[in-house]
Protein backbone atom coordinates (compact mmCIF):
# COMPACT_ATOMS: atom_id res chain seq x y z
CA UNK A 1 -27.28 6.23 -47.57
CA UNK A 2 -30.98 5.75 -48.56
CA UNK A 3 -33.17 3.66 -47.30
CA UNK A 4 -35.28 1.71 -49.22
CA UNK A 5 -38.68 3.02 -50.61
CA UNK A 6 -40.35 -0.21 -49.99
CA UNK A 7 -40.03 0.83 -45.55
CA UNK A 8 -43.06 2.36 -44.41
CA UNK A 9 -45.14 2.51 -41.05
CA UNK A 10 -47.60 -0.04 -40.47
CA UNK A 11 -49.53 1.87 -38.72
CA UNK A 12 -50.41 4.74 -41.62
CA UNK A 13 -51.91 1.26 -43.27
CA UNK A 14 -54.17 0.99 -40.52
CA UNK A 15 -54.93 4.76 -40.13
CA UNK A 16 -56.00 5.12 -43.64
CA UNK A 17 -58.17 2.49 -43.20
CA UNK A 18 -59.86 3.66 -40.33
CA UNK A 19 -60.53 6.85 -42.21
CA UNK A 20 -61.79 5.26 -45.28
CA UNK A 21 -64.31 3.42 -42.84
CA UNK A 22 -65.42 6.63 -41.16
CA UNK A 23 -65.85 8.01 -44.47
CA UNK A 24 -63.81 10.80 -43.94
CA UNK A 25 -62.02 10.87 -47.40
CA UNK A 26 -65.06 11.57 -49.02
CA UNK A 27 -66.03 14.52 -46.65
CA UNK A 28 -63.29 15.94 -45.68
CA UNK A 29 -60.53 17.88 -47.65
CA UNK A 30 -57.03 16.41 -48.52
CA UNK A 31 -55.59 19.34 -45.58
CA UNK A 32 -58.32 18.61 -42.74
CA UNK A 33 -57.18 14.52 -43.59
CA UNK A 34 -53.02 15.30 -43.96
CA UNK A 35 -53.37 16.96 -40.05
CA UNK A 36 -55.65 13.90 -39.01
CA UNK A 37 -53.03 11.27 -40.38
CA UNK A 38 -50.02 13.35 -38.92
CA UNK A 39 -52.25 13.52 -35.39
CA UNK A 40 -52.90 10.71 -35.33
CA UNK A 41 -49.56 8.74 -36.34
CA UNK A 42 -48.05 11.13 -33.68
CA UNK A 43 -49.95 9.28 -30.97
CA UNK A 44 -48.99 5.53 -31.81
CA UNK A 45 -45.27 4.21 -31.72
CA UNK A 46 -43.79 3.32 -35.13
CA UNK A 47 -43.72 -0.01 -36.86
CA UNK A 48 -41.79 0.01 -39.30
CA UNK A 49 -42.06 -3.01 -42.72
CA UNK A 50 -40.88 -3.34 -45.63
CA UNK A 51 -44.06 -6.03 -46.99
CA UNK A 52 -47.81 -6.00 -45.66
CA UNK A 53 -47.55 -9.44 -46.14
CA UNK A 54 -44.82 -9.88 -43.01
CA UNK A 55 -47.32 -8.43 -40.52
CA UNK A 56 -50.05 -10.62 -41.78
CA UNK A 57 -48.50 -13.90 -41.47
CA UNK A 58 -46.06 -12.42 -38.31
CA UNK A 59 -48.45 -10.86 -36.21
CA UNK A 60 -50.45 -12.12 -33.62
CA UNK A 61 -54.02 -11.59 -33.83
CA UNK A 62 -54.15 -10.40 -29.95
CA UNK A 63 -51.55 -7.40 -30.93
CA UNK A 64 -53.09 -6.72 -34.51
CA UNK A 65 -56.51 -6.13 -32.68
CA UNK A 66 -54.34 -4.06 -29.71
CA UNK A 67 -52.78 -2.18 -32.66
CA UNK A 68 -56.31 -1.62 -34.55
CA UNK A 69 -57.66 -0.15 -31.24
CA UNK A 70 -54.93 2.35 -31.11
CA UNK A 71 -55.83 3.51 -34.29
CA UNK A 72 -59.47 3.88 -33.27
CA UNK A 73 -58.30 5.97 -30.28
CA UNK A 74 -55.70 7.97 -31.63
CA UNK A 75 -58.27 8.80 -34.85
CA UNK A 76 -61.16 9.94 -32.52
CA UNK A 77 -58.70 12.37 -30.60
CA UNK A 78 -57.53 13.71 -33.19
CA UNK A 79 -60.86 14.31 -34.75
CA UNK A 80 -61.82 15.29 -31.42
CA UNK A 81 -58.80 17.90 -31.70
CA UNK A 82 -59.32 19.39 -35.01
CA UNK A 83 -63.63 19.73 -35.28
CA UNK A 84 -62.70 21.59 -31.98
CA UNK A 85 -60.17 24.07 -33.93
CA UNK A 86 -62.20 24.52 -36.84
CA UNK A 87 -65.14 25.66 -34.48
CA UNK A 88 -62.88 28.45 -32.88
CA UNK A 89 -61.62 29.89 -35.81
């Protein structure tokens, strides 16, 4: 069985946006932002869609901005975690 290609995690939606808005894609390299997404997605349950327009017209705007904030924290750690790393080695 295979699952459909159209399934993905809402939440890698919403942590490639926050990077994009940090401007970390266009200083950072594609390895420093892989360990930041994987981090980071680590940190925040899964929520799994098949169409971004479900969570737009399904969610409520109180958990969207719950699930935004998430992002923000679970970004900044692992930021936090891997500027830390690259200063030790």
């Amino acid at each position: 069985m295979k699952l459909d290609d159209d399934i993905h995690n809402y939440y890698e939606h919403l942590v490639l946006e926050r990077i994009e808005k940090l401007g970390l894609d266009k200083t950072k390299e594609s390895d420093f932002l892989a360990d930041l997404c994987c981090l980071a997605l680590n940190q925040v349950p899964p929520r799994y869609i098949r169409y971004e327009v479900d969570m737009a017209f399904y969610l409520p705007q109180n958990e969207r901005q719950q699930m935004e904030m998430n992002v923000v924290n679970a970004v900044d750690k692992a930021l936090g975690y891997l500027n830390q790393k690259d200063v030790r080695q």
